[in-house]
PDB file of N, CA and C in Angstrom:
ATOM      1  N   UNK A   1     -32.103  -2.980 -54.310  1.00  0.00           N
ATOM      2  CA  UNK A   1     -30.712  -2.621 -54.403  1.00  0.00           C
ATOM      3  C   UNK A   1     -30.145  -3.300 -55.647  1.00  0.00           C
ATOM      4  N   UNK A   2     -29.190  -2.807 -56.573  1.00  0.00           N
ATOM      5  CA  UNK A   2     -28.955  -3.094 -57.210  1.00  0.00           C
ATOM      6  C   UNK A   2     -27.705  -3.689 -57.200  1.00  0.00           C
ATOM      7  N   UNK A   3     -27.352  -4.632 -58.153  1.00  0.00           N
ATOM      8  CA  UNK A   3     -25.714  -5.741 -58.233  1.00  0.00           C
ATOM      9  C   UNK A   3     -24.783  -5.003 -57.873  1.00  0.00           C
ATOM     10  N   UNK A   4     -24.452  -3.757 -58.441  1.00  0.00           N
ATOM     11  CA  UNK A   4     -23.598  -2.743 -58.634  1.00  0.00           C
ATOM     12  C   UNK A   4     -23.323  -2.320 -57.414  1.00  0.00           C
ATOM     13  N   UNK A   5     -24.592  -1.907 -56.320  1.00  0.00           N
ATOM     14  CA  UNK A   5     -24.500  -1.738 -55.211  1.00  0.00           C
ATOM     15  C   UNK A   5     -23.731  -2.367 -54.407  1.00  0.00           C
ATOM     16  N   UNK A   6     -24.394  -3.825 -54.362  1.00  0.00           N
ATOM     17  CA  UNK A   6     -24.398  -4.609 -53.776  1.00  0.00           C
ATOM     18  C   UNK A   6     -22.413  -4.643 -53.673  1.00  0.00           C
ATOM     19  N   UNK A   7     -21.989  -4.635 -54.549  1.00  0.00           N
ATOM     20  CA  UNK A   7     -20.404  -5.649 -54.754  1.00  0.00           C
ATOM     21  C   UNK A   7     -19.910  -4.191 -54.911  1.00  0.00           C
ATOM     22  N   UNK A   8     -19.769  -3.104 -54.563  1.00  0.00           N
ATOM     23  CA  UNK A   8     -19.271  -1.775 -53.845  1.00  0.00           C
ATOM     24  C   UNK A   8     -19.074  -2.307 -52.658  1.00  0.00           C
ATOM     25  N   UNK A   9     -19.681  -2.312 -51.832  1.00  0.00           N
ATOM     26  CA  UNK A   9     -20.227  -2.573 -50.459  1.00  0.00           C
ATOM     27  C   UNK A   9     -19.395  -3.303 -50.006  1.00  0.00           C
ATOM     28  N   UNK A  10     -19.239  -4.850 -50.596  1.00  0.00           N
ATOM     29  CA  UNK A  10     -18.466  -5.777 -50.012  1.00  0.00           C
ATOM     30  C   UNK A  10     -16.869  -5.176 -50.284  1.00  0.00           C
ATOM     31  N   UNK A  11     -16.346  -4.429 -51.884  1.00  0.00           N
ATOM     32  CA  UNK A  11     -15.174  -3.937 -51.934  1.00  0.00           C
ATOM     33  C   UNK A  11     -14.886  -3.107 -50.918  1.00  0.00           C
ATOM     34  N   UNK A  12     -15.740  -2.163 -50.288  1.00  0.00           N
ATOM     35  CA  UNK A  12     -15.076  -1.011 -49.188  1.00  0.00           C
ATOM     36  C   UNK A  12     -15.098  -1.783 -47.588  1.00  0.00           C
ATOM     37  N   UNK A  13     -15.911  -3.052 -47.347  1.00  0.00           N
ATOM     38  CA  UNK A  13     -15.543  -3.321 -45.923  1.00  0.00           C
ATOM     39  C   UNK A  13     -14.406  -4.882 -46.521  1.00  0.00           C
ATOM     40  N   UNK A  14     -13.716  -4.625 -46.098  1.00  0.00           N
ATOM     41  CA  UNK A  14     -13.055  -5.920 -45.761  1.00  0.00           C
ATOM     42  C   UNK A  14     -12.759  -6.895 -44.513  1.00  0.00           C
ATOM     43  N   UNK A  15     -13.722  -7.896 -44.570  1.00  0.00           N
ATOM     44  CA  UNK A  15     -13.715  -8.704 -43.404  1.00  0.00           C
ATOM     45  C   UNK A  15     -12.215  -9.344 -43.160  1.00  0.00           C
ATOM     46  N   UNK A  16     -11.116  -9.450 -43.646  1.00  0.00           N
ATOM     47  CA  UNK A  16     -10.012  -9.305 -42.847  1.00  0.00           C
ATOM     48  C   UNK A  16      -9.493  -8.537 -42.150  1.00  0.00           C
ATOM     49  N   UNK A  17     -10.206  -7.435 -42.146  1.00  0.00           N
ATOM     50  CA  UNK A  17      -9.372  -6.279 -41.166  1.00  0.00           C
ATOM     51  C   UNK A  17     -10.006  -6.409 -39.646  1.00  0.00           C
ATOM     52  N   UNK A  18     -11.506  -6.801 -39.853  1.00  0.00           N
ATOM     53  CA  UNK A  18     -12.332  -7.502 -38.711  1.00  0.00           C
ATOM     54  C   UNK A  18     -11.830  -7.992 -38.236  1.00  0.00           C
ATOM     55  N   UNK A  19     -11.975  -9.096 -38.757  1.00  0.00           N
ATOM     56  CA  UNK A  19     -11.350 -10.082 -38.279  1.00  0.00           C
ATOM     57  C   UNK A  19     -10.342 -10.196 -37.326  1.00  0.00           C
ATOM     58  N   UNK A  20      -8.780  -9.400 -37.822  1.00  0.00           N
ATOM     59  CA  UNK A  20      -7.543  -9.067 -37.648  1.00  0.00           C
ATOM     60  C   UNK A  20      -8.323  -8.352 -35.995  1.00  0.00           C
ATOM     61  N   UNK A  21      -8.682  -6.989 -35.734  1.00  0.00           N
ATOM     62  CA  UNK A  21      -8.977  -6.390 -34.853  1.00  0.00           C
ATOM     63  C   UNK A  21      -9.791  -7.040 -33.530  1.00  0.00           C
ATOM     64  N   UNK A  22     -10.226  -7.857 -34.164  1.00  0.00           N
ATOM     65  CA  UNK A  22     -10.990  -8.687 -33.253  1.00  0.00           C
ATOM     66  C   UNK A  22     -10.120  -9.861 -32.494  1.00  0.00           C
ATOM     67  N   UNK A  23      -9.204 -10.216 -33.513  1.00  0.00           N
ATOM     68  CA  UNK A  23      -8.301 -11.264 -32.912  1.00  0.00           C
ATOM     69  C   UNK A  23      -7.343 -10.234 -31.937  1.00  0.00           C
ATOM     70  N   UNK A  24      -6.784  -9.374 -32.081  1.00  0.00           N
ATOM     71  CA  UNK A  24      -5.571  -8.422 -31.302  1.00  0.00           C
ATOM     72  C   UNK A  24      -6.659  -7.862 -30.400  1.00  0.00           C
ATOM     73  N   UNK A  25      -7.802  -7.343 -30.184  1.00  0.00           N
ATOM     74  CA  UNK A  25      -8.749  -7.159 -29.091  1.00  0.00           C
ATOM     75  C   UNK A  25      -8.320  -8.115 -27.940  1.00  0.00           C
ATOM     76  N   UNK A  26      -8.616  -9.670 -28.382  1.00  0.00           N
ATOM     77  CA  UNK A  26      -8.791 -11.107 -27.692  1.00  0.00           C
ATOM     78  C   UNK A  26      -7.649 -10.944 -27.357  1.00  0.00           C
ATOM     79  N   UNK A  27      -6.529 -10.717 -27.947  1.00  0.00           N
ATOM     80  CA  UNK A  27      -4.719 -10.985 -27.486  1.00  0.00           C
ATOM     81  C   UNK A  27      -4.416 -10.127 -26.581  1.00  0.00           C
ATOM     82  N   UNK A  28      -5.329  -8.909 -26.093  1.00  0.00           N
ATOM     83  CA  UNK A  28      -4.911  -8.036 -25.446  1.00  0.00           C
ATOM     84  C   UNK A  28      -5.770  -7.812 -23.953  1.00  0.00           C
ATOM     85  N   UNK A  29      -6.646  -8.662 -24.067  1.00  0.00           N
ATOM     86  CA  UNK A  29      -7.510  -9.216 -22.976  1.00  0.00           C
ATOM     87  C   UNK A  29      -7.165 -10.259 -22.633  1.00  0.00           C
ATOM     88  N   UNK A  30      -6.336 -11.071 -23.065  1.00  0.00           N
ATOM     89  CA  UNK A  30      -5.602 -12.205 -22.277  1.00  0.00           C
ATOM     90  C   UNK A  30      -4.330 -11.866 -21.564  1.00  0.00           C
ATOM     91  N   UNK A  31      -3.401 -10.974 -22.228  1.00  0.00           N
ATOM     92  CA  UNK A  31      -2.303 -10.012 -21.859  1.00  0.00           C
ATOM     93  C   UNK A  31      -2.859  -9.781 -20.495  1.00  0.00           C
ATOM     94  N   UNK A  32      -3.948  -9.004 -20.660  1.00  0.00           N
ATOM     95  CA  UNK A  32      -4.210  -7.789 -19.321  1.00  0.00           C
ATOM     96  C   UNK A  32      -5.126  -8.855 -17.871  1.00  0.00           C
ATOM     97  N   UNK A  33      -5.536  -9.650 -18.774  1.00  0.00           N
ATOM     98  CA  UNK A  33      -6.496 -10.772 -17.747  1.00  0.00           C
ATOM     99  C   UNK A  33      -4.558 -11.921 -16.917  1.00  0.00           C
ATOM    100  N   UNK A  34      -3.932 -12.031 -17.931  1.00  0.00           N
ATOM    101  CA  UNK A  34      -2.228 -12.765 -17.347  1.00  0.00           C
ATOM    102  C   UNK A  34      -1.809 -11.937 -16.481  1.00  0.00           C
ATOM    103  N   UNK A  35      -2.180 -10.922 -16.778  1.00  0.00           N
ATOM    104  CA  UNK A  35      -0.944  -9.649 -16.113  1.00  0.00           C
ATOM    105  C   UNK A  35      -1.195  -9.451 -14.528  1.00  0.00           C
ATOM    106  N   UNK A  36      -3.405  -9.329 -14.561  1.00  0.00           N
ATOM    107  CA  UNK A  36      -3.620  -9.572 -13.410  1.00  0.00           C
ATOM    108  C   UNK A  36      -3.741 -10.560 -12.178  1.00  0.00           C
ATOM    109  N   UNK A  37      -3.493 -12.034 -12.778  1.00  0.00           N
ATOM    110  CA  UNK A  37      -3.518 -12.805 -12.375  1.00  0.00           C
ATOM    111  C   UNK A  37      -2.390 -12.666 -11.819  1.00  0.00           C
ATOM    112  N   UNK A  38      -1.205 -12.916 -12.039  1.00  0.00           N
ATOM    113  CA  UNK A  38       0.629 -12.532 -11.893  1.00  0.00           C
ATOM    114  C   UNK A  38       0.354 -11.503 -10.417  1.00  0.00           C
ATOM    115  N   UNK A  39      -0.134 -10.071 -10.702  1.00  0.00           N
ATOM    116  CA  UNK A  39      -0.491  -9.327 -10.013  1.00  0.00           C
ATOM    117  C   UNK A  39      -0.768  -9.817  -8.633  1.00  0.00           C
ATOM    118  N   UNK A  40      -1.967 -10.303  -8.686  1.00  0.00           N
ATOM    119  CA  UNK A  40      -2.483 -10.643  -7.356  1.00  0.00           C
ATOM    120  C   UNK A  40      -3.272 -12.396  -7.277  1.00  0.00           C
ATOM    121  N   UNK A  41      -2.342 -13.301  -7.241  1.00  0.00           N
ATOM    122  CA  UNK A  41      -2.038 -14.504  -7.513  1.00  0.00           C
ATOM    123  C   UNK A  41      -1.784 -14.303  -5.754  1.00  0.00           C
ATOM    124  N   UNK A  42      -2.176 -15.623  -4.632  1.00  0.00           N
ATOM    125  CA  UNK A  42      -2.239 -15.314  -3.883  1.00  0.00           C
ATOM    126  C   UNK A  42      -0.499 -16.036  -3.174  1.00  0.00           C
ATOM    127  N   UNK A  43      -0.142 -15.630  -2.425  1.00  0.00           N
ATOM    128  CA  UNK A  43       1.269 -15.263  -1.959  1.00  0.00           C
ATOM    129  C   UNK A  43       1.069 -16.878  -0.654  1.00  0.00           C
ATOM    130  N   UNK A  44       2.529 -16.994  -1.255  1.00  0.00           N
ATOM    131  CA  UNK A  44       2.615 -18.106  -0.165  1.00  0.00           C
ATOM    132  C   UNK A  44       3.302 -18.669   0.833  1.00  0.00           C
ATOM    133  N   UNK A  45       3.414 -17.015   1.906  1.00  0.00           N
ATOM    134  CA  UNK A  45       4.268 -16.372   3.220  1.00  0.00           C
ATOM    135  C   UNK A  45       3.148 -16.503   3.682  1.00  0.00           C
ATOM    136  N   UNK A  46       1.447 -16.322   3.635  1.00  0.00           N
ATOM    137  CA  UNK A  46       0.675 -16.298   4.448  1.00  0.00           C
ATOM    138  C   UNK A  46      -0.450 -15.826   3.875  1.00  0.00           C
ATOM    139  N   UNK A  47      -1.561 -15.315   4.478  1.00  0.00           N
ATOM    140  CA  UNK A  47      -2.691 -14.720   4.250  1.00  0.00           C
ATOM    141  C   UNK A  47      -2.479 -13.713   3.324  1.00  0.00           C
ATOM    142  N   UNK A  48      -3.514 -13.437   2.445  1.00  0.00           N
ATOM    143  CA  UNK A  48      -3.512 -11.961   1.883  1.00  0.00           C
ATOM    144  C   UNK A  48      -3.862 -11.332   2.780  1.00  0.00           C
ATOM    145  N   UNK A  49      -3.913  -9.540   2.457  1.00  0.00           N
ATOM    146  CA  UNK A  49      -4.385  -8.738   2.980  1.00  0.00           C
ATOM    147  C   UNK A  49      -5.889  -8.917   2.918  1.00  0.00           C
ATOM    148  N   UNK A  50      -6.527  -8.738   3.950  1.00  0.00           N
ATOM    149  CA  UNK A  50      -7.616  -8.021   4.406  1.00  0.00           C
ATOM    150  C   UNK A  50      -8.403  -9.845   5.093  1.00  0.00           C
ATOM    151  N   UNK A  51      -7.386 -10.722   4.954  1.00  0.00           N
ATOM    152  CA  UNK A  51      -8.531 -12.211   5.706  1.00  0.00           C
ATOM    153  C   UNK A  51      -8.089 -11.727   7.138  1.00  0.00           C
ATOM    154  N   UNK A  52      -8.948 -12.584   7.933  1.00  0.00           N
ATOM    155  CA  UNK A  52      -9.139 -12.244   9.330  1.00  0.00           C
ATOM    156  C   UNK A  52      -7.802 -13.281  10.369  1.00  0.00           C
ATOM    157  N   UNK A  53      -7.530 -12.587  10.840  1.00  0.00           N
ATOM    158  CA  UNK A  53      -5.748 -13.010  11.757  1.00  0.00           C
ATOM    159  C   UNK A  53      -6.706 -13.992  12.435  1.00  0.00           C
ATOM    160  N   UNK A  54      -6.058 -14.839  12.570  1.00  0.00           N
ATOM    161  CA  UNK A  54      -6.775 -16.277  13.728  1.00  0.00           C
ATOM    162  C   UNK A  54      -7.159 -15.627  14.888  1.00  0.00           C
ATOM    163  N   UNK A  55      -6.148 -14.870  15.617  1.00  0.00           N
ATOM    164  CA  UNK A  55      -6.442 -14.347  16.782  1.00  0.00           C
ATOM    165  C   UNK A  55      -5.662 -12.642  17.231  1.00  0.00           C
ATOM    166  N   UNK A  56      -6.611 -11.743  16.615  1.00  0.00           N
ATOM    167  CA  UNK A  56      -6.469 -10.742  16.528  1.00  0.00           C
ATOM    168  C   UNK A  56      -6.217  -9.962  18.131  1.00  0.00           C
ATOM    169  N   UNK A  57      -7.222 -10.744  19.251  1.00  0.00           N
ATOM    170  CA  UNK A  57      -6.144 -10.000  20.818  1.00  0.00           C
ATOM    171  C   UNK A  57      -4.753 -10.591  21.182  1.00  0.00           C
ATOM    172  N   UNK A  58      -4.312 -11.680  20.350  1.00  0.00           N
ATOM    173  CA  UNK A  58      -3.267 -11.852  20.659  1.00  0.00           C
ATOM    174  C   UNK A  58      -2.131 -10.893  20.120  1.00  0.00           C
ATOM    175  N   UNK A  59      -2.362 -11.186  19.010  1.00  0.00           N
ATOM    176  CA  UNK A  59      -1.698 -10.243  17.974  1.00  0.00           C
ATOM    177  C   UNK A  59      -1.476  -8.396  18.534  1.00  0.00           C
ATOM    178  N   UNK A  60      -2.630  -7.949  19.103  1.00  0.00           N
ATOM    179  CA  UNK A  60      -3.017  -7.063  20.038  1.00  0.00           C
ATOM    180  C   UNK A  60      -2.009  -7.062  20.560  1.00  0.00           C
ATOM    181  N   UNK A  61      -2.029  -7.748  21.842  1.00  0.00           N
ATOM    182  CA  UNK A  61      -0.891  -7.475  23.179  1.00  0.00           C
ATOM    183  C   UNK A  61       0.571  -8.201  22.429  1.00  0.00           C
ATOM    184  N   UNK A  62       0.836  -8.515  21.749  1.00  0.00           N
ATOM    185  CA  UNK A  62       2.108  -8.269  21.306  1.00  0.00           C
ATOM    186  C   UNK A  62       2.818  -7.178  20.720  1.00  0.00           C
ATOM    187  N   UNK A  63       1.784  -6.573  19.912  1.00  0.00           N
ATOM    188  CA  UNK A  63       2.211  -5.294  19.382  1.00  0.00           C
ATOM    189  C   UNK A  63       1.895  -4.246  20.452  1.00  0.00           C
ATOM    190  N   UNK A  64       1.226  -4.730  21.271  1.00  0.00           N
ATOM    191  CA  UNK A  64       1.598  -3.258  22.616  1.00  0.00           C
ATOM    192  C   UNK A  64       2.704  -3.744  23.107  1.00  0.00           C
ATOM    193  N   UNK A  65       3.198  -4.795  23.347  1.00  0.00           N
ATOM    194  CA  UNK A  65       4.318  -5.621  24.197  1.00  0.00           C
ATOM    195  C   UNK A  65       5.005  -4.816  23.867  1.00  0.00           C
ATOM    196  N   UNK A  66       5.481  -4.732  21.926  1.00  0.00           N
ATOM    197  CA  UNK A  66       6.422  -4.439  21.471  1.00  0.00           C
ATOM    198  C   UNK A  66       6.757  -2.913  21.543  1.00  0.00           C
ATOM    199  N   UNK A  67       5.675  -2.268  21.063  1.00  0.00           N
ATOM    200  CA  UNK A  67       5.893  -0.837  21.058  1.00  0.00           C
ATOM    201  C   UNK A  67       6.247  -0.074  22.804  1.00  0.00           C
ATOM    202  N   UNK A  68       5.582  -0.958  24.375  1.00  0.00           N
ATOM    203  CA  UNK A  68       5.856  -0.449  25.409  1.00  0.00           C
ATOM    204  C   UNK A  68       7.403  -0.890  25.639  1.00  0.00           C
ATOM    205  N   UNK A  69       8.189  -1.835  25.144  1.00  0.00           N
ATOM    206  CA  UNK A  69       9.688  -1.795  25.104  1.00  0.00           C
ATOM    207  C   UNK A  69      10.293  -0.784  24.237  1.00  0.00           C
ATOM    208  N   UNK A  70       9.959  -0.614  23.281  1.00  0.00           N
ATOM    209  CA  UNK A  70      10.410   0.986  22.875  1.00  0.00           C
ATOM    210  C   UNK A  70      10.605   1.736  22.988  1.00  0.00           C
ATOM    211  N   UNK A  71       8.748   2.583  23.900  1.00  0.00           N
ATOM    212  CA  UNK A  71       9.497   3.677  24.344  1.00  0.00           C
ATOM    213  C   UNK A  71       9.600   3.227  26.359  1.00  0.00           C
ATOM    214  N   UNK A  72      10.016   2.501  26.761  1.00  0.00           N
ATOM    215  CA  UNK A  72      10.974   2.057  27.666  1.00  0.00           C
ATOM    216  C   UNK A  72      11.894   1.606  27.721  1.00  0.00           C
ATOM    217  N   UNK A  73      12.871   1.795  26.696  1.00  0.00           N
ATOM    218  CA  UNK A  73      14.200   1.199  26.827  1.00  0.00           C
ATOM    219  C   UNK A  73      15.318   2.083  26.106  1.00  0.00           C
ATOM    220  N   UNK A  74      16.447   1.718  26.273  1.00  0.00           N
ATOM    221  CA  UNK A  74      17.754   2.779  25.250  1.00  0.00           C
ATOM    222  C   UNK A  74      17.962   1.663  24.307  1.00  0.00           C
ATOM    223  N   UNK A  75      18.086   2.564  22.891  1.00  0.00           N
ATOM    224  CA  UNK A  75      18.698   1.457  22.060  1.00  0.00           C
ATOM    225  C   UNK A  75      18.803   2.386  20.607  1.00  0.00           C
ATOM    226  N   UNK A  76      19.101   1.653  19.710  1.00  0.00           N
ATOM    227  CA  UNK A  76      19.404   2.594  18.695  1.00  0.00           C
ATOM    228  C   UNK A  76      18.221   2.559  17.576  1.00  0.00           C
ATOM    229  N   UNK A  77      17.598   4.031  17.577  1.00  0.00           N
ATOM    230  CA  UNK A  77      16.540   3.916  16.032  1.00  0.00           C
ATOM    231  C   UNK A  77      17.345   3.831  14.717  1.00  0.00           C
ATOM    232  N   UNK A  78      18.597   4.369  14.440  1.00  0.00           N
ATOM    233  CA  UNK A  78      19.441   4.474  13.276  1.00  0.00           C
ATOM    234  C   UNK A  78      20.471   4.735  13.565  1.00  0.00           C
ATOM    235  N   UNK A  79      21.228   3.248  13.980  1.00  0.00           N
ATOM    236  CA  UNK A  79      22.512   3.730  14.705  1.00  0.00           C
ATOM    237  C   UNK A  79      23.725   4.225  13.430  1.00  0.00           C
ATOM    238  N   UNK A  80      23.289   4.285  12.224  1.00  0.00           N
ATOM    239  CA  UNK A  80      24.704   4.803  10.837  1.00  0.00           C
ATOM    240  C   UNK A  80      23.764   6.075  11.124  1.00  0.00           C
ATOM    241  N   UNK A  81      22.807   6.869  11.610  1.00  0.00           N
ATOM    242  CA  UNK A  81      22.986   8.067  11.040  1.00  0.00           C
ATOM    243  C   UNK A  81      22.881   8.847  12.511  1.00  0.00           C
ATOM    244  N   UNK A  82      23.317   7.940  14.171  1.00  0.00           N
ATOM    245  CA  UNK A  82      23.754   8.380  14.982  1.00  0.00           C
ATOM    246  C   UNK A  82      22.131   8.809  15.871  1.00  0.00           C
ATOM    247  N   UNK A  83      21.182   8.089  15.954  1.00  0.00           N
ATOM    248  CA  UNK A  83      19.766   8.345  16.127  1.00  0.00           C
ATOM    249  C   UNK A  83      19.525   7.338  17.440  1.00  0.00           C
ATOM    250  N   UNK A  84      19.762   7.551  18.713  1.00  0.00           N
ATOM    251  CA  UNK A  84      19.639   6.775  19.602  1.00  0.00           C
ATOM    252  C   UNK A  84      18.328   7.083  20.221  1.00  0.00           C
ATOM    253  N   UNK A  85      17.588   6.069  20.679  1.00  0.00           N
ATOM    254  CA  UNK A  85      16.074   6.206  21.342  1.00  0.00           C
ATOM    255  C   UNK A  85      16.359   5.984  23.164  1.00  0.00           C
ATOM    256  N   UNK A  86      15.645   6.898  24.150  1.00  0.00           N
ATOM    257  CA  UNK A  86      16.183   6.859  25.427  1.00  0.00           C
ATOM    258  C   UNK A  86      14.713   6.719  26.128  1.00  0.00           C
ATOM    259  N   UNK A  87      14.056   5.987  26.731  1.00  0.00           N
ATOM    260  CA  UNK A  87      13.087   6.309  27.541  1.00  0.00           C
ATOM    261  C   UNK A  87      11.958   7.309  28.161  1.00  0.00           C
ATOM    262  N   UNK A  88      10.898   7.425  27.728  1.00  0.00           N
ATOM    263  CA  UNK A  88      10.015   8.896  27.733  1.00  0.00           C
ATOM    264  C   UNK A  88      10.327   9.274  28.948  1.00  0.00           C
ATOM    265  N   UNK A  89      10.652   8.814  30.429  1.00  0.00           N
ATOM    266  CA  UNK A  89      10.280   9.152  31.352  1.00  0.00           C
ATOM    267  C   UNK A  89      11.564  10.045  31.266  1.00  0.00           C
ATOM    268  N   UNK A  90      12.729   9.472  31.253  1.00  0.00           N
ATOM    269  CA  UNK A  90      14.034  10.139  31.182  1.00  0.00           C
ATOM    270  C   UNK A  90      14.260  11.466  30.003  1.00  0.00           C
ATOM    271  N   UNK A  91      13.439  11.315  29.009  1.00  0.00           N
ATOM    272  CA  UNK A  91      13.552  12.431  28.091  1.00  0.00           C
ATOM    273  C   UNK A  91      12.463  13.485  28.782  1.00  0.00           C
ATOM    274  N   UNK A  92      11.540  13.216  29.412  1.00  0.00           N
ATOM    275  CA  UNK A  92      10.877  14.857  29.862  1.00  0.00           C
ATOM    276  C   UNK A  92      11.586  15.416  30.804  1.00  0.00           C
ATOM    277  N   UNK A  93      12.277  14.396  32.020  1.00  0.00           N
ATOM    278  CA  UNK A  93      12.929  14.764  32.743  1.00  0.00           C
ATOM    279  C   UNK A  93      14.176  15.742  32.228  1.00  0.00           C
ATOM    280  N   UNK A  94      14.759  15.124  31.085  1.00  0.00           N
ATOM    281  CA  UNK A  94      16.099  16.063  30.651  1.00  0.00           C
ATOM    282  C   UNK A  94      15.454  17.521  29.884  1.00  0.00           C
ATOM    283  N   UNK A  95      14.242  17.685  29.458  1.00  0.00           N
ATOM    284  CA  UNK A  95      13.348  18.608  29.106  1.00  0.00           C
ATOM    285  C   UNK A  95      12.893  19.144  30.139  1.00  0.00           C
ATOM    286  N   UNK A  96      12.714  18.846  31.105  1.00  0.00           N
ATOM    287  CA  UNK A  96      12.251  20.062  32.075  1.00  0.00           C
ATOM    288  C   UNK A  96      13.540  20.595  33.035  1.00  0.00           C
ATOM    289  N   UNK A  97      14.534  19.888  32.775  1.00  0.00           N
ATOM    290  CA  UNK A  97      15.840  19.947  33.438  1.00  0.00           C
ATOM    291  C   UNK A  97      16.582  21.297  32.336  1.00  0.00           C
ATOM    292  N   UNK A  98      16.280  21.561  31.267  1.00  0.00           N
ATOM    293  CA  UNK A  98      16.718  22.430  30.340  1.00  0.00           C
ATOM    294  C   UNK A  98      16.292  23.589  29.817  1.00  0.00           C
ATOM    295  N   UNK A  99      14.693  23.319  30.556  1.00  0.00           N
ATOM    296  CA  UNK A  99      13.294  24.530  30.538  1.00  0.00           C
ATOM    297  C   UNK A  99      13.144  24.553  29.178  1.00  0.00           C
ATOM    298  N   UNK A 100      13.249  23.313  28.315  1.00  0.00           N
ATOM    299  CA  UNK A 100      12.677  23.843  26.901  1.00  0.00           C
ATOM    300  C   UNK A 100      11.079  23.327  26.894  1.00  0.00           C
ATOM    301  N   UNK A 101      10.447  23.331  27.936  1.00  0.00           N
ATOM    302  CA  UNK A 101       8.781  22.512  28.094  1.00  0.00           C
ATOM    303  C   UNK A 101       7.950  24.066  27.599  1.00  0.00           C
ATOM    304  N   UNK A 102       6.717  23.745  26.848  1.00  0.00           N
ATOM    305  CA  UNK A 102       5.844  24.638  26.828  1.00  0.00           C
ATOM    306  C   UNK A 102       5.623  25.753  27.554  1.00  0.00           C
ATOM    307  N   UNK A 103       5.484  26.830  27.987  1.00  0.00           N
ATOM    308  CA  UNK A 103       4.789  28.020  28.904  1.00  0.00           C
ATOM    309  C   UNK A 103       3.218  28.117  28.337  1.00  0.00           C
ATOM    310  N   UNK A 104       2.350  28.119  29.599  1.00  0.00           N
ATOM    311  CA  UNK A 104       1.136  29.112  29.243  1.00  0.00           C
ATOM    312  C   UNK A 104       1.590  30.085  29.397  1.00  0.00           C
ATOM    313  N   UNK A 105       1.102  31.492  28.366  1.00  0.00           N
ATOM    314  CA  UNK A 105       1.375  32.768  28.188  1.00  0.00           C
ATOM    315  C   UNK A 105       0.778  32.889  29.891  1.00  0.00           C
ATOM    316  N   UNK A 106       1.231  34.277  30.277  1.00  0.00           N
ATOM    317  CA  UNK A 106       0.757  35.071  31.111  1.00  0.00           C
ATOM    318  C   UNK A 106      -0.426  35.401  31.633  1.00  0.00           C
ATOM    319  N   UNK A 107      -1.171  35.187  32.807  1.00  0.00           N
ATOM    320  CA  UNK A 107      -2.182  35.856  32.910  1.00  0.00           C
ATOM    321  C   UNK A 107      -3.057  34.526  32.479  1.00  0.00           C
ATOM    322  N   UNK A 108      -3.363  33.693  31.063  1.00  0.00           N
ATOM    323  CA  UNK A 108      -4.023  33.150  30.906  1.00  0.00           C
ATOM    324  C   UNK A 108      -3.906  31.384  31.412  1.00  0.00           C
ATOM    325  N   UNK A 109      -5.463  31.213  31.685  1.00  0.00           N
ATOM    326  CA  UNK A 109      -5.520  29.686  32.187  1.00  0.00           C
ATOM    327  C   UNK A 109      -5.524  28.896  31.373  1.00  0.00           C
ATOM    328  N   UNK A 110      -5.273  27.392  31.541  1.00  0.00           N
ATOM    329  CA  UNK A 110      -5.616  26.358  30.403  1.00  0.00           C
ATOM    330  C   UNK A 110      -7.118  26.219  30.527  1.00  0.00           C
TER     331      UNK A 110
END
């Protein structure tokens, strides 16, 4: 190769622009590596999602506790937009008291 060659070569790449790209690469992988940390940095109300509840049948029969007072009791689901909740047993009763319950068609069995 000849001199001439040679010092072309170095005029058309310029190792500052490398350089430069390589450094804003690094600045933008620390950005995105901060960003996720921030993200999901672990919270300190309690467990993250997905660790195991100390005692998951307890946890169990409370949330049935809770949901069988629900639908056993009167109370309000959204009382500003006038949404009151009444007891299943008492709501089929006022449903079959009004005949709006299902029919099998005619003729056919379940």
């Amino acid at each position: 190769m000849t001199r001439s060659a040679e010092l072309n070569e170095r005029r058309d790449v310029r190792s500052a622009g490398i350089w430069l790209a390589g450094l804003c690469l690094l600045a933008m992988l620390a950005v995105a590596l901060g960003a996720l940390w921030l993200i999901f940095a672990p919270q300190a109300s309690g467990p993250a999602i997905g660790f195991a509840r100390p005692d998951p049948a307890v946890d169990l029969a409370q949330f049935e506790a809770s949901e069988t007072r629900k639908l056993t009791s009167l109370g309000w689901s959204n009382r500003a937009a006038g949404l009151a909740r009444i007891p299943i047993a008492d709501a089929m009763s006022i449903m079959a008291a009004q005949g709006r319950l299902p029919q099998w068609p005619a003729g056919k069995a379940p």
